[in-house]
N, C-alpha and C. Protein backbone atom coordinates (compact mmCIF):
# COMPACT_ATOMS: atom_id res chain seq x y z
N UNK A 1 16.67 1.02 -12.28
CA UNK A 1 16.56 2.01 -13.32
C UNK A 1 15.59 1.52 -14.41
N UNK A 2 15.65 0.33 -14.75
CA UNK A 2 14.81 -0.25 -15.80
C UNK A 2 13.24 -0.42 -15.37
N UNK A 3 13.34 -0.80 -13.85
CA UNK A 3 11.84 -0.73 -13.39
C UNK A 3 11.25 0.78 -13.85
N UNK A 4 12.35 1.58 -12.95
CA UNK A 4 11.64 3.26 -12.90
C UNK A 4 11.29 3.95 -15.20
N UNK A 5 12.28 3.47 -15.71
CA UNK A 5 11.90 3.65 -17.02
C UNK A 5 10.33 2.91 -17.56
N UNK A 6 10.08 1.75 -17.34
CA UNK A 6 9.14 0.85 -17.50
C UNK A 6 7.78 1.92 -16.93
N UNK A 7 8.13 2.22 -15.66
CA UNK A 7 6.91 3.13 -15.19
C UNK A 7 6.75 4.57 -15.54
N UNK A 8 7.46 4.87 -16.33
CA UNK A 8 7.60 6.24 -16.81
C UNK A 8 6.98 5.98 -18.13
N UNK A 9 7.24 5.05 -19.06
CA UNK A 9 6.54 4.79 -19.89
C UNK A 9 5.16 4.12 -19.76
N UNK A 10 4.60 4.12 -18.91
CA UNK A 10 3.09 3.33 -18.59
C UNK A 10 3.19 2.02 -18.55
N UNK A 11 4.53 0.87 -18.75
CA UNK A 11 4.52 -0.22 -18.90
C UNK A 11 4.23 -0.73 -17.62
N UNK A 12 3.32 -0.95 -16.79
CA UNK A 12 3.02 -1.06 -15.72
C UNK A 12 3.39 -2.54 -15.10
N UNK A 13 2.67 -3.77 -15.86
CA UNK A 13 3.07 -5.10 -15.34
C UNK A 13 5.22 -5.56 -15.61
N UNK A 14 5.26 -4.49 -16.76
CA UNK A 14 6.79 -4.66 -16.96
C UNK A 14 7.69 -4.09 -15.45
N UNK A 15 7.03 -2.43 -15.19
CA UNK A 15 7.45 -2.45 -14.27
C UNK A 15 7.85 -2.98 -12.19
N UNK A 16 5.82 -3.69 -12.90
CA UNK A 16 6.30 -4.46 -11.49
C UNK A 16 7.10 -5.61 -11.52
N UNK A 17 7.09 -6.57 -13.22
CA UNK A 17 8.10 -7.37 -12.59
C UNK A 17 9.67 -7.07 -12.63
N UNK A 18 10.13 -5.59 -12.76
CA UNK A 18 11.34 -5.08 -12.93
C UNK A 18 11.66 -5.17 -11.26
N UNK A 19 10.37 -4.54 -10.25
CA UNK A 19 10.68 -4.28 -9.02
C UNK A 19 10.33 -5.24 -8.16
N UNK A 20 10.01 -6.63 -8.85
CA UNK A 20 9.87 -7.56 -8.10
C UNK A 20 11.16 -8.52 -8.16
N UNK A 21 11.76 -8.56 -9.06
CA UNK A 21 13.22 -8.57 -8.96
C UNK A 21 13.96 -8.23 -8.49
N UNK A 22 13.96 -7.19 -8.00
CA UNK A 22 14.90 -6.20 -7.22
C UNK A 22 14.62 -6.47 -5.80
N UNK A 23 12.89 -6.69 -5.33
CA UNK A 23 12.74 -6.73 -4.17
C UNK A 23 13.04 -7.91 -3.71
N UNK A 24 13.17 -8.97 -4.42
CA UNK A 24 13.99 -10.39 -4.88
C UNK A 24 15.33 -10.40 -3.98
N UNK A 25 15.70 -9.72 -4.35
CA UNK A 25 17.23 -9.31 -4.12
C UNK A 25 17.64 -8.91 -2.90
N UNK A 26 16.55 -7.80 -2.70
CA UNK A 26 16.94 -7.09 -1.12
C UNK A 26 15.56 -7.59 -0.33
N UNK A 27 15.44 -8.73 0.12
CA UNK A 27 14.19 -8.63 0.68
C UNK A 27 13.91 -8.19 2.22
N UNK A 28 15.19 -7.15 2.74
CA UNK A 28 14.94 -6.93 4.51
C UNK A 28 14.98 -4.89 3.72
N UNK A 29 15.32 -4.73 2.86
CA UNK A 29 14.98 -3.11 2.13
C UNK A 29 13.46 -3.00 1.59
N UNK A 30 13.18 -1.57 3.30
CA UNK A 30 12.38 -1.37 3.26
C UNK A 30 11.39 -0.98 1.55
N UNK A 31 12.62 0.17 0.91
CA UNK A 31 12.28 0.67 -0.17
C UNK A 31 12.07 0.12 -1.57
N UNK A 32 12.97 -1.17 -1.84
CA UNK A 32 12.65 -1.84 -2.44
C UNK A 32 11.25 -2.53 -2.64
N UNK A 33 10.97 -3.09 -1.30
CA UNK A 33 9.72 -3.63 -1.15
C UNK A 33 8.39 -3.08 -1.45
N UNK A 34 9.01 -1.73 -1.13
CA UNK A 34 7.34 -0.95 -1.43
C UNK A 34 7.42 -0.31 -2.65
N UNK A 35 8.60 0.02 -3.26
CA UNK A 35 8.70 -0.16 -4.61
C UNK A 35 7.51 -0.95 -5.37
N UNK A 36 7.97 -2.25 -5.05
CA UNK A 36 7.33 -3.47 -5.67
C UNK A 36 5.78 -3.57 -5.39
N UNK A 37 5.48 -3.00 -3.73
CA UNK A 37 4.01 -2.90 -3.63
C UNK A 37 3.30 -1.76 -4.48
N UNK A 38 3.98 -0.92 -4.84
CA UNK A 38 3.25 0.07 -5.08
C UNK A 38 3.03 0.36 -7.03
N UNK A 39 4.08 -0.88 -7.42
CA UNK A 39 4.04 -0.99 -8.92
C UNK A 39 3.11 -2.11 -9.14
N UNK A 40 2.87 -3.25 -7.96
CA UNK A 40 1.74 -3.85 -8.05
C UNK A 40 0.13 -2.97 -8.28
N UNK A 41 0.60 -2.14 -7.36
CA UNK A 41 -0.66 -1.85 -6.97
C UNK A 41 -1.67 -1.01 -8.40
N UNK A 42 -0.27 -0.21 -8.95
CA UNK A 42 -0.49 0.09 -10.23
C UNK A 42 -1.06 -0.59 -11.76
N UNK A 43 -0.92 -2.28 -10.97
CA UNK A 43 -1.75 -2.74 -12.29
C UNK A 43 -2.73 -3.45 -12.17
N UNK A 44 -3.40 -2.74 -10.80
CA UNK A 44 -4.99 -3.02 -10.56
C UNK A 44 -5.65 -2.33 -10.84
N UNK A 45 -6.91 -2.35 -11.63
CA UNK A 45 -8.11 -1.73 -12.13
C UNK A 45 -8.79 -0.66 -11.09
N UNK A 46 -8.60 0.35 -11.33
CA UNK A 46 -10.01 1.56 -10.39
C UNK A 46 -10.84 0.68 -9.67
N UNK A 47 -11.08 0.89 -8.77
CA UNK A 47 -12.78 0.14 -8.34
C UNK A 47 -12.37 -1.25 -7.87
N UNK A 48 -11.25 -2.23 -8.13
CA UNK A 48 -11.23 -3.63 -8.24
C UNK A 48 -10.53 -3.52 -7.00
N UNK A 49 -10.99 -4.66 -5.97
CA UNK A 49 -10.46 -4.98 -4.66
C UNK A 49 -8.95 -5.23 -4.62
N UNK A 50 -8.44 -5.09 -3.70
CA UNK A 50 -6.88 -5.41 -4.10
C UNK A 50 -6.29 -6.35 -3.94
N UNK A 51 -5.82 -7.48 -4.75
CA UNK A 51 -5.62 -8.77 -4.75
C UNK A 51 -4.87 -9.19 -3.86
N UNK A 52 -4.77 -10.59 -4.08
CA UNK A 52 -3.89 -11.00 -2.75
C UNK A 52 -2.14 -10.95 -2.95
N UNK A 53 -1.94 -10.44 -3.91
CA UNK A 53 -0.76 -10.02 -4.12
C UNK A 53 -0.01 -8.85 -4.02
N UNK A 54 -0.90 -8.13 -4.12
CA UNK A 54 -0.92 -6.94 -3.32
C UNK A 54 -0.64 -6.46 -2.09
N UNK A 55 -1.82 -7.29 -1.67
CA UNK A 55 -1.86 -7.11 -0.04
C UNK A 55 -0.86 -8.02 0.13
N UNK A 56 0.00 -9.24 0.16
CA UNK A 56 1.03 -9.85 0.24
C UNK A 56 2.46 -8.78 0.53
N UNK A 57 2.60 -8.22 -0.59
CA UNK A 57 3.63 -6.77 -0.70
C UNK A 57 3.75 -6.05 0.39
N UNK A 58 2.37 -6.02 0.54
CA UNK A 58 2.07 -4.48 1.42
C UNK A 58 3.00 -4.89 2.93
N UNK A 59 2.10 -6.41 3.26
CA UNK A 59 2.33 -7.28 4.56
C UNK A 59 3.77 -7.25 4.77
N UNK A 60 4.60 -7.46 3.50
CA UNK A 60 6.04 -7.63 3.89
C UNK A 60 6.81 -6.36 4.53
N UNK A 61 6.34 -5.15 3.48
CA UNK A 61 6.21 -3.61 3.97
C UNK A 61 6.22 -3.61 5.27
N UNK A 62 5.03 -3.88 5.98
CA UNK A 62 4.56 -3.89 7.42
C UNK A 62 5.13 -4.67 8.23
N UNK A 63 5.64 -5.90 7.87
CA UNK A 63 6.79 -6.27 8.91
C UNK A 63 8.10 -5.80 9.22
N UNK A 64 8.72 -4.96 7.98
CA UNK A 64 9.93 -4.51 8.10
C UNK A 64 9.66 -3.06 8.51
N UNK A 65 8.75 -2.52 8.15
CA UNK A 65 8.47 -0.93 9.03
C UNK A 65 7.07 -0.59 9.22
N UNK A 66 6.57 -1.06 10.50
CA UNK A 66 5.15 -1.45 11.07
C UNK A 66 4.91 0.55 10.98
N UNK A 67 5.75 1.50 10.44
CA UNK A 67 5.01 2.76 10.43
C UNK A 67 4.89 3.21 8.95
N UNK A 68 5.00 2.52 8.23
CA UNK A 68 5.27 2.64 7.31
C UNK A 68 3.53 3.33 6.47
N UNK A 69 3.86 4.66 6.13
CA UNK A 69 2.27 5.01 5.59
C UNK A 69 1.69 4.29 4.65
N UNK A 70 2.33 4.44 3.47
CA UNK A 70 1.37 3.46 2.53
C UNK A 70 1.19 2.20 2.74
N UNK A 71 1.66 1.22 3.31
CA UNK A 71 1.58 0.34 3.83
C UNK A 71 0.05 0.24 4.52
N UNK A 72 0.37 1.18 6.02
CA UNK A 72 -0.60 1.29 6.76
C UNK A 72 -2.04 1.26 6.09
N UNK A 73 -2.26 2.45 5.19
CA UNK A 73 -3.42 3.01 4.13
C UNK A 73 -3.43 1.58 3.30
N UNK A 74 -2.66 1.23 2.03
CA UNK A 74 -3.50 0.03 1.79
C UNK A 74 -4.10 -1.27 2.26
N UNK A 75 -2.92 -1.53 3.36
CA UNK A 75 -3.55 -2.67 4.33
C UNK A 75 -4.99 -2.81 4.84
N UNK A 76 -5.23 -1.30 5.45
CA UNK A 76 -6.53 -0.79 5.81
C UNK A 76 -7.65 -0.59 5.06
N UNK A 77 -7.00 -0.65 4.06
CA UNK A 77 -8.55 -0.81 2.45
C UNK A 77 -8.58 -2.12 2.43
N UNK A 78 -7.52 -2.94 2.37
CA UNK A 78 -7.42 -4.56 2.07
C UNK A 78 -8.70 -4.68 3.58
N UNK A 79 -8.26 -4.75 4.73
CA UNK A 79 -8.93 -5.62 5.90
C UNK A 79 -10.22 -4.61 5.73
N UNK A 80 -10.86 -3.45 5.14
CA UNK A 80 -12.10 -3.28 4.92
C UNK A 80 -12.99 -3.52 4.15
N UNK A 81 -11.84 -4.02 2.99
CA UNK A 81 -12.62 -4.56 1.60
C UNK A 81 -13.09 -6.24 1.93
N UNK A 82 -12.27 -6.43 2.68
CA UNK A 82 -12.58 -8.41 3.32
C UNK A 82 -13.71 -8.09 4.36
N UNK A 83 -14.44 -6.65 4.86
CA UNK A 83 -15.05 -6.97 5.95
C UNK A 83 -14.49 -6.61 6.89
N UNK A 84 -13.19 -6.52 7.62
CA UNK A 84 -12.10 -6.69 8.42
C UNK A 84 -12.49 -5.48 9.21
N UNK A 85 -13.24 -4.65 9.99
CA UNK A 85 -13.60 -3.15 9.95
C UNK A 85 -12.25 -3.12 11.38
N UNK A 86 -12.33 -4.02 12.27
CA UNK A 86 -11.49 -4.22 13.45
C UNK A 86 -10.12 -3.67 12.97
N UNK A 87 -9.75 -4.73 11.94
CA UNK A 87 -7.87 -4.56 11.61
C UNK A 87 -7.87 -3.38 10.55
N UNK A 88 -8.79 -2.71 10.02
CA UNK A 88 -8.80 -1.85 9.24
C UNK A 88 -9.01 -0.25 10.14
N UNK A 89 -9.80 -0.29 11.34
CA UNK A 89 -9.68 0.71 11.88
C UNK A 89 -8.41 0.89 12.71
N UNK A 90 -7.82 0.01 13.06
CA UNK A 90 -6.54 0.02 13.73
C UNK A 90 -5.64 0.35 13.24
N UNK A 91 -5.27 0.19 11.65
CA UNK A 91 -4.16 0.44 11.00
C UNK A 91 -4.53 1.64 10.46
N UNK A 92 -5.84 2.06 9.76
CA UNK A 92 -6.22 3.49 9.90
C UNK A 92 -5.64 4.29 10.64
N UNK A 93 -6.30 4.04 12.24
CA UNK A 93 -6.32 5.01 13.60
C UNK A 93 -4.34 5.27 14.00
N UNK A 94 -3.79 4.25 13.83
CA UNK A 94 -2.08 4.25 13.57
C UNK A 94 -2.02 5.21 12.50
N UNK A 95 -2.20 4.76 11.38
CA UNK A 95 -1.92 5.72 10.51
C UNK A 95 -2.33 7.62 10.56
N UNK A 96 -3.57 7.77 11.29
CA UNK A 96 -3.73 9.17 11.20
C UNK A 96 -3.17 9.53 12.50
N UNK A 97 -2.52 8.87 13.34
CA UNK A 97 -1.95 9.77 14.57
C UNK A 97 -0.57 10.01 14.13
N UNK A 98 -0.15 9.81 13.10
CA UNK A 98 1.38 9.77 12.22
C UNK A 98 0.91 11.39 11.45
N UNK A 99 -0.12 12.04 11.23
CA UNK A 99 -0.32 12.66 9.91
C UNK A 99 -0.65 13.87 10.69
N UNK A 100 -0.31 15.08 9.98
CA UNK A 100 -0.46 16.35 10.73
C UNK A 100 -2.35 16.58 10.21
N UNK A 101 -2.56 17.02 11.14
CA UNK A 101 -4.17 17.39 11.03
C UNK A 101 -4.96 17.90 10.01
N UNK A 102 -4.01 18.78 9.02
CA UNK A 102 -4.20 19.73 8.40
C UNK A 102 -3.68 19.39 6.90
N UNK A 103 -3.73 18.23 6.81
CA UNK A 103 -3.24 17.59 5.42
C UNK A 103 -4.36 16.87 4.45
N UNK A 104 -4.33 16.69 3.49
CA UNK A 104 -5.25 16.36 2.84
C UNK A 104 -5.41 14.68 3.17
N UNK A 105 -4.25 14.54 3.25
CA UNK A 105 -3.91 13.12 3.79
C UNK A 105 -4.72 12.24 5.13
N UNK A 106 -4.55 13.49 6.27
CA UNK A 106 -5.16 13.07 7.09
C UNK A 106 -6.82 13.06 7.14
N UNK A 107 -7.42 13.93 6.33
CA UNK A 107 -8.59 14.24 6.22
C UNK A 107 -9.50 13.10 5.37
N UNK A 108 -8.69 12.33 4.03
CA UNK A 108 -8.70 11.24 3.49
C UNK A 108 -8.63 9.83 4.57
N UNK A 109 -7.94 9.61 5.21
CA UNK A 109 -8.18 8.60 6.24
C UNK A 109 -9.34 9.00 7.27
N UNK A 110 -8.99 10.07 8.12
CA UNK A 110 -10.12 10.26 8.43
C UNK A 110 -11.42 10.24 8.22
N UNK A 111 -12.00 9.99 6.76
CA UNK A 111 -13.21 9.95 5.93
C UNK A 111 -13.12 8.18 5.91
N UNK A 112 -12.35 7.79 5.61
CA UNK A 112 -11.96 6.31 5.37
C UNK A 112 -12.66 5.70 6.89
N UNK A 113 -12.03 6.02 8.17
CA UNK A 113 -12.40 5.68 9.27
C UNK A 113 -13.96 5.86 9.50
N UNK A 114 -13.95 7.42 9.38
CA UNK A 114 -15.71 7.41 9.42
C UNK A 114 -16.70 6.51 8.69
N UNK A 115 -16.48 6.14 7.41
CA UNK A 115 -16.64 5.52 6.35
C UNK A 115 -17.04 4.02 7.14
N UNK A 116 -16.28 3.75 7.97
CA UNK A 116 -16.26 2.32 8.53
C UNK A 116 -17.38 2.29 9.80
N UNK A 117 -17.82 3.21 10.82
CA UNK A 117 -18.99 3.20 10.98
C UNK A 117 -20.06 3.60 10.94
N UNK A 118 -20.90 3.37 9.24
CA UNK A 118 -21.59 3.66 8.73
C UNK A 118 -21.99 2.18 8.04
């Protein structure tokens, strides 16, 4: 509750370490975890690669639910932002066979993928 207040008020690094505590706590909960990835992810700059703490989060995400979307999607910016085009189209190409065709969602990865051979 104190994380989710923290992020309601814009306190962003407050709230990730509210949900890094928590993910502390439950570390085999899926939701917790991505909680925590996704309040990380919130106190990275527009434009700025996504640290290794980040992508750390994400990784734990992905071991406890290898379908897991956001997971999938930032992982896949992480291994394209390193270069990675191999492990980035894979977790992409996973990710858009999960997504109905006709979503903005899928059309966004899909650009992401194309994006990669170019």
């Amino acid at each position: 509750m104190l994380a989710r207040s923290y992020r309601v008020l814009g306190r962003r690094a407050e709230a990730a370490e509210a949900y890094g505590k928590l993910a502390r706590k439950l570390p085999e909960d899926v939701e917790a975890q991505l909680d925590y990835a996704l309040a990380l992810l919130e106190t990275v700059p527009a434009q700025e690669p996504l640290p290794e703490r980040v992508i750390a989060a994400f990784e734990k995400v992905n071991r406890l639910d290898a379908t897991q979307p956001d997971a999938l999607f930032y992982l896949g910016l992480a291994a394209a932002q390193r270069g990675d085009t191999a492990r980035a189209r894979d977790l992409w190409s996973r990710l858009l066979s999960m997504l109905p065709a006709d979503t903005p969602q899928y059309k966004e990865v899909k650009k992401q993928l194309d994006a990669l051979d170019s």
